[in-house]
PDB file of N, CA and C in Angstrom:
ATOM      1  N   UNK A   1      -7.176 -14.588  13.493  1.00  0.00           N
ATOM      2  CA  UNK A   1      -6.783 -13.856  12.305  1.00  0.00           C
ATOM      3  C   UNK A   1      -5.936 -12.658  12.714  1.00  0.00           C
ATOM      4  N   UNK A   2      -4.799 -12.590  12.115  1.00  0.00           N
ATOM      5  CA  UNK A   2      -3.909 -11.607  12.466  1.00  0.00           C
ATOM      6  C   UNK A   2      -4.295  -9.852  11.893  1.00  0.00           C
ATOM      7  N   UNK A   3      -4.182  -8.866  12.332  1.00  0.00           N
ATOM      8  CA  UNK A   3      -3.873  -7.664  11.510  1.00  0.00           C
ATOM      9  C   UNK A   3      -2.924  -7.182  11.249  1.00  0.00           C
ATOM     10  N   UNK A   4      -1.537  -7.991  11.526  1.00  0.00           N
ATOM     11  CA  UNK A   4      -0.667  -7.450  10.968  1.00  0.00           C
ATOM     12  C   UNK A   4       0.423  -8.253  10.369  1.00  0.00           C
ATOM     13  N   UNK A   5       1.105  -7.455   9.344  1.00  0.00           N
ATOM     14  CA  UNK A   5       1.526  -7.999   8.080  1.00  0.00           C
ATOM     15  C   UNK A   5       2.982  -7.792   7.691  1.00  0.00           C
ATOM     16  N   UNK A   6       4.112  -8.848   7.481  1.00  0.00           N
ATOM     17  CA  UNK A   6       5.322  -8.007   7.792  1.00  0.00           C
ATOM     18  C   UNK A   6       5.538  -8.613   5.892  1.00  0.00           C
ATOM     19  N   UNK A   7       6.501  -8.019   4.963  1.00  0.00           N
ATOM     20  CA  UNK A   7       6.148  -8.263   3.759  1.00  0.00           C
ATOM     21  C   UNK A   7       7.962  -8.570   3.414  1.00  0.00           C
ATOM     22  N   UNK A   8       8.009  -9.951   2.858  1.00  0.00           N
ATOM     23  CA  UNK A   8       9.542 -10.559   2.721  1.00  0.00           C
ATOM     24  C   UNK A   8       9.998  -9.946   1.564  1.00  0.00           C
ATOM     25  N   UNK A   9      11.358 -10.215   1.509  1.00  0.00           N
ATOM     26  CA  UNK A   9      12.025 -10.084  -0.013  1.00  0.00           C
ATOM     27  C   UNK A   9      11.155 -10.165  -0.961  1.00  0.00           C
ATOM     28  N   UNK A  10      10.334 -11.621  -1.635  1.00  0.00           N
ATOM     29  CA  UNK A  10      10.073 -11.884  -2.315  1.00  0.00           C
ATOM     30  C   UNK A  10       8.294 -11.455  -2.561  1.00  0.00           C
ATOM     31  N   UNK A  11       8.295 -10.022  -1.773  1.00  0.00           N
ATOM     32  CA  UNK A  11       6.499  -9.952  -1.680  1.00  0.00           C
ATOM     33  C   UNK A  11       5.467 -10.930  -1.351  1.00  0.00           C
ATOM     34  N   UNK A  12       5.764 -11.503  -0.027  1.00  0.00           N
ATOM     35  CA  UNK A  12       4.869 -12.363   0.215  1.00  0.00           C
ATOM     36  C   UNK A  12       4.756 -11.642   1.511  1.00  0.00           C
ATOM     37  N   UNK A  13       3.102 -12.020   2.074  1.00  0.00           N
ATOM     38  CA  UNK A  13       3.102 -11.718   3.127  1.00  0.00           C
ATOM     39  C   UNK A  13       2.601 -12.274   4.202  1.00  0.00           C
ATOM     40  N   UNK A  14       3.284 -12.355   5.199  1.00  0.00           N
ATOM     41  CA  UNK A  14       3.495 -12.857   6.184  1.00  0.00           C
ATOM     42  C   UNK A  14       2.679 -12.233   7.732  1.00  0.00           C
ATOM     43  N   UNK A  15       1.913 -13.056   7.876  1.00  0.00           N
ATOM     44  CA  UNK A  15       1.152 -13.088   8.710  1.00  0.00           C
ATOM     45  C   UNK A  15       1.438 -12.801  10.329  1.00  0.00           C
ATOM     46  N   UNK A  16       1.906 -11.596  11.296  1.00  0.00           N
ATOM     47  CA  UNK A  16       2.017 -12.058  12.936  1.00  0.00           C
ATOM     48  C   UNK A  16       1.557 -10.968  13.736  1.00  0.00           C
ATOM     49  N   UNK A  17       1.082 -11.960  14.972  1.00  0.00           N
ATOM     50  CA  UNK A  17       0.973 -11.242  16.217  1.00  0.00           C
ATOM     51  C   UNK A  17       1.393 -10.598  16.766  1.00  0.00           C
ATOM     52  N   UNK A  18       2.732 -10.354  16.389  1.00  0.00           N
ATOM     53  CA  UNK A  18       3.737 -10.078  17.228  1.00  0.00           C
ATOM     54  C   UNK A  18       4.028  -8.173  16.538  1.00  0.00           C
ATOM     55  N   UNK A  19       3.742  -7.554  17.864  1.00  0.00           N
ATOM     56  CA  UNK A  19       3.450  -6.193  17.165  1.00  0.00           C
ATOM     57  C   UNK A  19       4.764  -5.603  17.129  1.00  0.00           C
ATOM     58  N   UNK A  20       6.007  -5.901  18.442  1.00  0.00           N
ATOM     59  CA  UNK A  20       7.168  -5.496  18.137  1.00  0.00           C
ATOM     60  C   UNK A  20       8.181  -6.238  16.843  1.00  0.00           C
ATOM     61  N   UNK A  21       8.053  -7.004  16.580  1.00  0.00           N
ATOM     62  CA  UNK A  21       7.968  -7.611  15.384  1.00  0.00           C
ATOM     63  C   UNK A  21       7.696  -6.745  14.224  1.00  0.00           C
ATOM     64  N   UNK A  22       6.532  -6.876  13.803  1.00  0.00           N
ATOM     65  CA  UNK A  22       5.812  -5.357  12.777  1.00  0.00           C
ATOM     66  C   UNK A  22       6.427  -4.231  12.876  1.00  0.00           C
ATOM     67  N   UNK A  23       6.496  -3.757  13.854  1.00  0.00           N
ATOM     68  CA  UNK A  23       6.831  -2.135  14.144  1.00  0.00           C
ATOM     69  C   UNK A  23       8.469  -1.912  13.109  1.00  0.00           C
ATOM     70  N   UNK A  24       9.489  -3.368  14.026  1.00  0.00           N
ATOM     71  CA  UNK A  24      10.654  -2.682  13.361  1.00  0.00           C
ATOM     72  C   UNK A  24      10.515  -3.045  12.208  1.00  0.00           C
ATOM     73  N   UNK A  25       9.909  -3.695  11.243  1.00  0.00           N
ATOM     74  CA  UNK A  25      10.063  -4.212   9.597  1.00  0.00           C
ATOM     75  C   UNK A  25       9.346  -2.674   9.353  1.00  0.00           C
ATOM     76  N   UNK A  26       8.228  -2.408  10.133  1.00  0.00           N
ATOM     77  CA  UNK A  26       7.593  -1.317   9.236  1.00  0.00           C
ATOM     78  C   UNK A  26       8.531  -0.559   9.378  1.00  0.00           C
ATOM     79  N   UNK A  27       9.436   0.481  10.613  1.00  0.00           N
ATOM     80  CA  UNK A  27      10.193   0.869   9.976  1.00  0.00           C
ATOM     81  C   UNK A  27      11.368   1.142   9.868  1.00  0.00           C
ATOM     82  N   UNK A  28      12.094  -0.240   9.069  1.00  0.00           N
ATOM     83  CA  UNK A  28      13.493  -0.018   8.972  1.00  0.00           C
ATOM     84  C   UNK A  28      13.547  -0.998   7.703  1.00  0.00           C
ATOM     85  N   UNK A  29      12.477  -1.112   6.526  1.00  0.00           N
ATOM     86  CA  UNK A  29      12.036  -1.689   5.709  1.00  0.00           C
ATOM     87  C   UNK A  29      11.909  -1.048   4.471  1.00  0.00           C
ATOM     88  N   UNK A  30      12.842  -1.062   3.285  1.00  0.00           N
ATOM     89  CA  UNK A  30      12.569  -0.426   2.547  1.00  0.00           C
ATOM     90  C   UNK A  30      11.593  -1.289   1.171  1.00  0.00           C
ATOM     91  N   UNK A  31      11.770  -2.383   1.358  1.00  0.00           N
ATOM     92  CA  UNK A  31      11.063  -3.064   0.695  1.00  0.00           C
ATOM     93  C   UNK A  31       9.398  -3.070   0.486  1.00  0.00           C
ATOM     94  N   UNK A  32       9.037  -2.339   1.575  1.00  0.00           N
ATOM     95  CA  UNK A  32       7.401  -2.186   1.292  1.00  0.00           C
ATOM     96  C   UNK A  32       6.926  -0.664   0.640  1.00  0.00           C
ATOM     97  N   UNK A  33       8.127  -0.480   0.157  1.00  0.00           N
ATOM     98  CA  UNK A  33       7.629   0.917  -1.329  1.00  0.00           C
ATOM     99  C   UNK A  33       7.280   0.092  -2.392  1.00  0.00           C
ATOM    100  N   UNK A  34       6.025   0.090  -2.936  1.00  0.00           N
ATOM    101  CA  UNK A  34       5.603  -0.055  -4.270  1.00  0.00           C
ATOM    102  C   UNK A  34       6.088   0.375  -5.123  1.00  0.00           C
ATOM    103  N   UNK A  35       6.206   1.571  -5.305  1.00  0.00           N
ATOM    104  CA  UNK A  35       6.214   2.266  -6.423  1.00  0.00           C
ATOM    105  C   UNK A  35       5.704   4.474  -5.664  1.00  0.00           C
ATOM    106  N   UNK A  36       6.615   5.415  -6.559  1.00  0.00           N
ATOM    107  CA  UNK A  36       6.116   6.655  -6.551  1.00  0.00           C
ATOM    108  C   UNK A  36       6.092   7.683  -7.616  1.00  0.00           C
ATOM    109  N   UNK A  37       4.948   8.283  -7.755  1.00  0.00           N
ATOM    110  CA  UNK A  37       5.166   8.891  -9.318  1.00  0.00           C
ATOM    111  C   UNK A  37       4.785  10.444  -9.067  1.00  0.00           C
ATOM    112  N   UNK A  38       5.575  11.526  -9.679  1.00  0.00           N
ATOM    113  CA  UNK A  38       4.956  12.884  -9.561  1.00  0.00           C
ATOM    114  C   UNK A  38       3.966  12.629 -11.012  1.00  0.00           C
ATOM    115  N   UNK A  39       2.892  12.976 -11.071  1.00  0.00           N
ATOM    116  CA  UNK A  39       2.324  13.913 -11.858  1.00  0.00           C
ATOM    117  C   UNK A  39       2.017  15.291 -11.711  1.00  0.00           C
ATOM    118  N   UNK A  40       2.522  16.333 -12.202  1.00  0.00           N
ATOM    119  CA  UNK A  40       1.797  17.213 -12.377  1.00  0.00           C
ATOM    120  C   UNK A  40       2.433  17.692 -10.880  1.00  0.00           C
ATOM    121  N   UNK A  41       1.446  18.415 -10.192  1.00  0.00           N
ATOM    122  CA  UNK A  41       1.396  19.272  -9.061  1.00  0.00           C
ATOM    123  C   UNK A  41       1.254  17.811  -7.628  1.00  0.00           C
ATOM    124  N   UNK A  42       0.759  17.007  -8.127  1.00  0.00           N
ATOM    125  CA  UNK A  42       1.136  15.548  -7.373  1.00  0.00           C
ATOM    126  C   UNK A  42       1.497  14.533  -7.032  1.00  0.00           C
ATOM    127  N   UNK A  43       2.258  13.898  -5.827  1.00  0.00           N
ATOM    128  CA  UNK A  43       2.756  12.759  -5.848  1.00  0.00           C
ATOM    129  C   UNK A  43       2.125  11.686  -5.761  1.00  0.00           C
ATOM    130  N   UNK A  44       2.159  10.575  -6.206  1.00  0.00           N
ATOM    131  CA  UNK A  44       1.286   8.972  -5.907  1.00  0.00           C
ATOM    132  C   UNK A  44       2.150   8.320  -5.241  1.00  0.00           C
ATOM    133  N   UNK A  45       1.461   8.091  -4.367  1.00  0.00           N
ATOM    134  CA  UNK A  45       2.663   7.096  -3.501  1.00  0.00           C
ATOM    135  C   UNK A  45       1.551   5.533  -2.876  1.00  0.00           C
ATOM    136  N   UNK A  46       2.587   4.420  -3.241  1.00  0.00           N
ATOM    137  CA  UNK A  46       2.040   3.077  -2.906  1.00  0.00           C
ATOM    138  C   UNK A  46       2.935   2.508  -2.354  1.00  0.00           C
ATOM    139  N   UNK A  47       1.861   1.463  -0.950  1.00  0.00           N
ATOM    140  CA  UNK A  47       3.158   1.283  -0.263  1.00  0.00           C
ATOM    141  C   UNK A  47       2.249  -0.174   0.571  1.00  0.00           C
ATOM    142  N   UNK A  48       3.005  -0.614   1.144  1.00  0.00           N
ATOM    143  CA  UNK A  48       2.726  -1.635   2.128  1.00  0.00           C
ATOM    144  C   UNK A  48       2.170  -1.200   3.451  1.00  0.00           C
ATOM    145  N   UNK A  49       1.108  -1.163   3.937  1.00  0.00           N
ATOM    146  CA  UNK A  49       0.956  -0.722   5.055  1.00  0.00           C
ATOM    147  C   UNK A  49       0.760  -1.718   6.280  1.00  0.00           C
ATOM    148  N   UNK A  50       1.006  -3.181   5.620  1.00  0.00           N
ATOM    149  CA  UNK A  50       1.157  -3.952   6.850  1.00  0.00           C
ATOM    150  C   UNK A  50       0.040  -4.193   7.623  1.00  0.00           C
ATOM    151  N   UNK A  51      -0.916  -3.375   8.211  1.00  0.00           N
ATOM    152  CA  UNK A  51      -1.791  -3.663   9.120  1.00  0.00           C
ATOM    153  C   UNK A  51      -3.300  -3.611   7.980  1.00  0.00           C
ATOM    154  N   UNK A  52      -3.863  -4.695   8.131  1.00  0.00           N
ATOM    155  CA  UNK A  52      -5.399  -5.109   7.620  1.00  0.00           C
ATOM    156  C   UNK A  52      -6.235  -3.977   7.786  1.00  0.00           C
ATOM    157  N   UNK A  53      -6.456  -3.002   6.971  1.00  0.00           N
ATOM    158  CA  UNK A  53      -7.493  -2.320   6.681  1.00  0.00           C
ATOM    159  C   UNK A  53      -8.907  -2.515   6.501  1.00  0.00           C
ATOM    160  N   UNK A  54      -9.251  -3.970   6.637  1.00  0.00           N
ATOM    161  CA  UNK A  54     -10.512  -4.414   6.321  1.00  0.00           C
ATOM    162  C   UNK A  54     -11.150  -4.748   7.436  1.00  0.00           C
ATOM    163  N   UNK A  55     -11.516  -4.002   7.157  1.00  0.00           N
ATOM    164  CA  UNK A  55     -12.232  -3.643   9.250  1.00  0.00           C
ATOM    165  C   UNK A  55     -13.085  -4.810   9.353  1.00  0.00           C
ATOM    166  N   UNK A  56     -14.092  -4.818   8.366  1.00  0.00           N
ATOM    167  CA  UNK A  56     -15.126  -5.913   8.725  1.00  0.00           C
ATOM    168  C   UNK A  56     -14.691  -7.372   8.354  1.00  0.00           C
ATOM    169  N   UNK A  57     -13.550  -7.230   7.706  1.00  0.00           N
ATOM    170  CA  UNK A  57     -13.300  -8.872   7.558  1.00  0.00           C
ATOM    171  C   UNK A  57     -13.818 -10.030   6.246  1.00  0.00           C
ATOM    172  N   UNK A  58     -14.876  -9.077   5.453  1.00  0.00           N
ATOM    173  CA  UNK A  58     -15.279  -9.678   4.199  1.00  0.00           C
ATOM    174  C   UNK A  58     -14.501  -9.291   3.421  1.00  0.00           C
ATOM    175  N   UNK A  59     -13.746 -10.510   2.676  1.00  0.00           N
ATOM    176  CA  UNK A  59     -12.757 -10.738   1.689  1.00  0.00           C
ATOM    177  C   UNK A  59     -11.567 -10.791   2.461  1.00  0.00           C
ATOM    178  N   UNK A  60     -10.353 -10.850   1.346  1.00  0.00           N
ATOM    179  CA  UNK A  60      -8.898 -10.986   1.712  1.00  0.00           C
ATOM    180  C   UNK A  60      -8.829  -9.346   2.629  1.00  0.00           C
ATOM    181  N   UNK A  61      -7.680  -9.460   3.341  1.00  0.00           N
ATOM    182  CA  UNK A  61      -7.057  -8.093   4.069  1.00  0.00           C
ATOM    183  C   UNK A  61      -6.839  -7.087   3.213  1.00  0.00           C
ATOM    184  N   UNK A  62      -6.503  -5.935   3.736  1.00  0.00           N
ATOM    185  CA  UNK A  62      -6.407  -4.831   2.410  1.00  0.00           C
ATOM    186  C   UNK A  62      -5.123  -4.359   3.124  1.00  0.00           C
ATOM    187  N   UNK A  63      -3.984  -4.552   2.716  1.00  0.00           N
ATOM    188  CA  UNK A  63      -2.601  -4.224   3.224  1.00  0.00           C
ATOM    189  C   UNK A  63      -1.829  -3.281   2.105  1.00  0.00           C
ATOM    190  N   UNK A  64      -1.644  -2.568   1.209  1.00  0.00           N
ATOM    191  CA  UNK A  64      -1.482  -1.967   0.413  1.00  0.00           C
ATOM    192  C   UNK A  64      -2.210  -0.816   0.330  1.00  0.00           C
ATOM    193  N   UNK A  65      -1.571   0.625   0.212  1.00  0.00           N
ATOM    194  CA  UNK A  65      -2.471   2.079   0.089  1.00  0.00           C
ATOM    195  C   UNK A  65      -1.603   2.727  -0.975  1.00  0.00           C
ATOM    196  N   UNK A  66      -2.438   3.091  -2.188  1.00  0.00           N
ATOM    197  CA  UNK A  66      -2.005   3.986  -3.332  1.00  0.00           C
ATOM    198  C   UNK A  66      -2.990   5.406  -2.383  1.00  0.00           C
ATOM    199  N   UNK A  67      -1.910   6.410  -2.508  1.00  0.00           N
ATOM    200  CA  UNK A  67      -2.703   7.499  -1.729  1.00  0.00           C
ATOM    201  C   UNK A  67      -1.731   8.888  -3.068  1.00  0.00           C
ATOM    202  N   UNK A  68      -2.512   9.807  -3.001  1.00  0.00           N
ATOM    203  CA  UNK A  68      -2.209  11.390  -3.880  1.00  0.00           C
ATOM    204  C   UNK A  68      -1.855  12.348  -2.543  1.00  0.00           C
ATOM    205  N   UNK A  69      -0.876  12.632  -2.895  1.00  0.00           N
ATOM    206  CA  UNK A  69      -0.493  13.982  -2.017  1.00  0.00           C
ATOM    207  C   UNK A  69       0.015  14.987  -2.798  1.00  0.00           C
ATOM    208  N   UNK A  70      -0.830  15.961  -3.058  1.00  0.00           N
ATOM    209  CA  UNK A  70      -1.290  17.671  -3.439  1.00  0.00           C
ATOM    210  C   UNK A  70      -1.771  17.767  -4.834  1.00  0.00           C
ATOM    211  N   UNK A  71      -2.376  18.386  -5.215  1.00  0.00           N
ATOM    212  CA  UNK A  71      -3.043  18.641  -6.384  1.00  0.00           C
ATOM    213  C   UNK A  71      -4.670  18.254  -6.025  1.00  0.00           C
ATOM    214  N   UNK A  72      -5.477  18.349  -6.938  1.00  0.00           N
ATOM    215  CA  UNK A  72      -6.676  18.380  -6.838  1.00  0.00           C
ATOM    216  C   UNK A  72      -7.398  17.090  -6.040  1.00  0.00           C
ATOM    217  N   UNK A  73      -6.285  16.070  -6.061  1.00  0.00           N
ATOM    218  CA  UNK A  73      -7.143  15.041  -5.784  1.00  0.00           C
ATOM    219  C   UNK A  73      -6.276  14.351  -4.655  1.00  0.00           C
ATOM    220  N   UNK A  74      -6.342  15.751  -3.468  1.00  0.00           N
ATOM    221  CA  UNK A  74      -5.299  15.417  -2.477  1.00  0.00           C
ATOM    222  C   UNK A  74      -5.909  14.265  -1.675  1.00  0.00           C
ATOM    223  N   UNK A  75      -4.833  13.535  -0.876  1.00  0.00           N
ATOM    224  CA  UNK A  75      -5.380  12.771   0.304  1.00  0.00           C
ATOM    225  C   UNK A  75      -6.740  11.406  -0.111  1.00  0.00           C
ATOM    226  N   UNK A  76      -7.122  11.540  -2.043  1.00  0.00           N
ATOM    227  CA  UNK A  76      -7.836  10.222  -2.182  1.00  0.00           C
ATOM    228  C   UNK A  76      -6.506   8.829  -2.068  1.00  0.00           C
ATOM    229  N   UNK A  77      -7.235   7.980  -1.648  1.00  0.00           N
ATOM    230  CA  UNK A  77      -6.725   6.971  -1.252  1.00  0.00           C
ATOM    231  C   UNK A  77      -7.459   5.409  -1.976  1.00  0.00           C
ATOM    232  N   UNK A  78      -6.485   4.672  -2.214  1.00  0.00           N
ATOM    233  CA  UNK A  78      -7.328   3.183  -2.474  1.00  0.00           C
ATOM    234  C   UNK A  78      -6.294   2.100  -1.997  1.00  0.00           C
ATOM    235  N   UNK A  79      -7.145   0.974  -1.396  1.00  0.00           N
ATOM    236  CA  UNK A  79      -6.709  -0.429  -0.990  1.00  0.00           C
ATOM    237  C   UNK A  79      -6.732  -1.223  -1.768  1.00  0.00           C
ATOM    238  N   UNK A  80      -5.527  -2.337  -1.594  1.00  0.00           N
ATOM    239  CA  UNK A  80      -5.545  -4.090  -2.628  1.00  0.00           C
ATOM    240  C   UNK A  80      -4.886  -4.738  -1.044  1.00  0.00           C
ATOM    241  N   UNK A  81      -5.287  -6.009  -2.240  1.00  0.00           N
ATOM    242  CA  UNK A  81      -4.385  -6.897  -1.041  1.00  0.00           C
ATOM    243  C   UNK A  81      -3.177  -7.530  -0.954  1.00  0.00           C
ATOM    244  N   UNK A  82      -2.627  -7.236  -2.600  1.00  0.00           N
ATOM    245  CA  UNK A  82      -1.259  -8.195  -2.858  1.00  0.00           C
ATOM    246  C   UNK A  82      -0.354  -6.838  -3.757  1.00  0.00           C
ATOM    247  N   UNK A  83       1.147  -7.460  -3.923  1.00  0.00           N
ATOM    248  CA  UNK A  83       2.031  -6.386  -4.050  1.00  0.00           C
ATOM    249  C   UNK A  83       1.750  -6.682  -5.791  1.00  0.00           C
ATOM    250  N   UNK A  84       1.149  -7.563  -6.308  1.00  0.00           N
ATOM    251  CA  UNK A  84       0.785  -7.100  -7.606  1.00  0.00           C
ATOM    252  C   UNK A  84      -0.460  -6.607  -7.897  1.00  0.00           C
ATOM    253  N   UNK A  85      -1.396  -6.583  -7.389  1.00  0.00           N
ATOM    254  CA  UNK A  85      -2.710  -5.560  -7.105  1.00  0.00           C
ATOM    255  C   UNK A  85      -1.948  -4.025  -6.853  1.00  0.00           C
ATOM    256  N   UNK A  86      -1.265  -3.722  -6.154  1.00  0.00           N
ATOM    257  CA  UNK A  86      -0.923  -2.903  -6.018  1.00  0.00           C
ATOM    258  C   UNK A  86      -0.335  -2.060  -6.846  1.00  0.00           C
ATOM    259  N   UNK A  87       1.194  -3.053  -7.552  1.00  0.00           N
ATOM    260  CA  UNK A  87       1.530  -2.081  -8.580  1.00  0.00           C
ATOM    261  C   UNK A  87       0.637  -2.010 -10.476  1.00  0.00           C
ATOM    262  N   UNK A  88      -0.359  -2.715 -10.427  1.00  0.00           N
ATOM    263  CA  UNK A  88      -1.369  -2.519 -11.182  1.00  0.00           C
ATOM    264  C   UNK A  88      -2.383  -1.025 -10.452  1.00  0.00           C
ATOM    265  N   UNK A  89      -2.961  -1.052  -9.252  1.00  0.00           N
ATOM    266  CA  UNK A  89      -3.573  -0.026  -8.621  1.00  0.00           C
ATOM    267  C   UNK A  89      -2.533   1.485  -9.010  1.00  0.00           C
ATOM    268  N   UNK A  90      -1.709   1.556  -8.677  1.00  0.00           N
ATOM    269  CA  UNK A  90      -0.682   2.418  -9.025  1.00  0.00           C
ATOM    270  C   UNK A  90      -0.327   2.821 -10.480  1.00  0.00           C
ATOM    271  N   UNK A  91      -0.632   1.806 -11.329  1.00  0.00           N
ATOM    272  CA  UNK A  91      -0.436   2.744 -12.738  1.00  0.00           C
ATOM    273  C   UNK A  91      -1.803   3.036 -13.001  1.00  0.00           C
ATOM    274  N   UNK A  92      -2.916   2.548 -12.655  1.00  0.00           N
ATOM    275  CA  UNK A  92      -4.512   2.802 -13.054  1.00  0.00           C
ATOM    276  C   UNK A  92      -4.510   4.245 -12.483  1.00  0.00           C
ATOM    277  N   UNK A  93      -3.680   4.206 -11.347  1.00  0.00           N
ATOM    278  CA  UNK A  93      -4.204   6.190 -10.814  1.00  0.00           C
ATOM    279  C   UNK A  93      -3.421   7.048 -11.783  1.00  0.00           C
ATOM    280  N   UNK A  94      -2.256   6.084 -11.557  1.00  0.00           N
ATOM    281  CA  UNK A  94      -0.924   7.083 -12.613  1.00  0.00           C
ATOM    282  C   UNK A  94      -1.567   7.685 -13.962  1.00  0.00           C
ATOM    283  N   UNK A  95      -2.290   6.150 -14.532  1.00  0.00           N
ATOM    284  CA  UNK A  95      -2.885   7.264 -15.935  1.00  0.00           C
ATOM    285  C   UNK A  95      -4.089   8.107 -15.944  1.00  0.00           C
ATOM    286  N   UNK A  96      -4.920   8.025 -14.822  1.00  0.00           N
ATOM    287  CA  UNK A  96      -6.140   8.667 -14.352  1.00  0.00           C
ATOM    288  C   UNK A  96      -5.489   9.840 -14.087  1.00  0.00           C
ATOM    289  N   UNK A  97      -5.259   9.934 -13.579  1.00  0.00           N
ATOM    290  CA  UNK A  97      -4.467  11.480 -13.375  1.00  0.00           C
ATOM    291  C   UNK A  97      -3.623  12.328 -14.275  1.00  0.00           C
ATOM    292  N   UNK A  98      -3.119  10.997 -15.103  1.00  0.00           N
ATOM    293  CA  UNK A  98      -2.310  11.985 -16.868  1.00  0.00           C
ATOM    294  C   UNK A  98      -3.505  11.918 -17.261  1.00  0.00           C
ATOM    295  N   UNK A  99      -5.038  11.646 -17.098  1.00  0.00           N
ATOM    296  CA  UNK A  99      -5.865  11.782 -18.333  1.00  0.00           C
ATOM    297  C   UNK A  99      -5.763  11.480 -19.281  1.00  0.00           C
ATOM    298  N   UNK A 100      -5.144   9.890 -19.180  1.00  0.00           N
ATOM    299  CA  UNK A 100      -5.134   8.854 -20.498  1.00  0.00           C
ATOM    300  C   UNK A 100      -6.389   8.067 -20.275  1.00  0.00           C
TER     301      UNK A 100
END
């Protein structure tokens, strides 16, 4: 089972070993931005992070991080596993945070 994740045109993701491989998609890749939103005093930012976050291995990989940088709810963070989990994860914080 691989941990790392290189993510195509078409949001699929692609499974390899190969870490120099990963490295340059991660970064010279603009395609693994989700989505970024200011609210308020903070930014949301979602993104592809390529490498399996799921340490223990129960369930699918968790390759996707919606993370807050500044305002009250700095540095919380959440995982999905697909680029439409994701940009669903990303408006659920977006309106949590407008307090809709």
């Amino acid at each position: 089972m691989s941990n790392y994740y290189i993510l195509d045109d078409d949001h699929n993701l692609i499974a390899t070993d190969d870490v120099v491989a990963w490295g340059q998609w991660f970064g010279a890749n603009e395609n693994r931005f989700v989505a970024k939103t200011q609210v308020g005093d903070a930014t949301l930012s979602t993104v592809c992070i390529g490498i399996d976050h799921n340490f223990y291995h129960r369930g699918p990989p968790l390759l996707f991080e919606t993370m807050v940088f500044g305002g009250e709810h700095d540095e919380e963070c959440w995982r999905c596993s697909t680029w439409d989990e994701a940009v669903a994860q990303h408006e659920r914080v977006v309106a949590e945070l407008e307090g809709v």
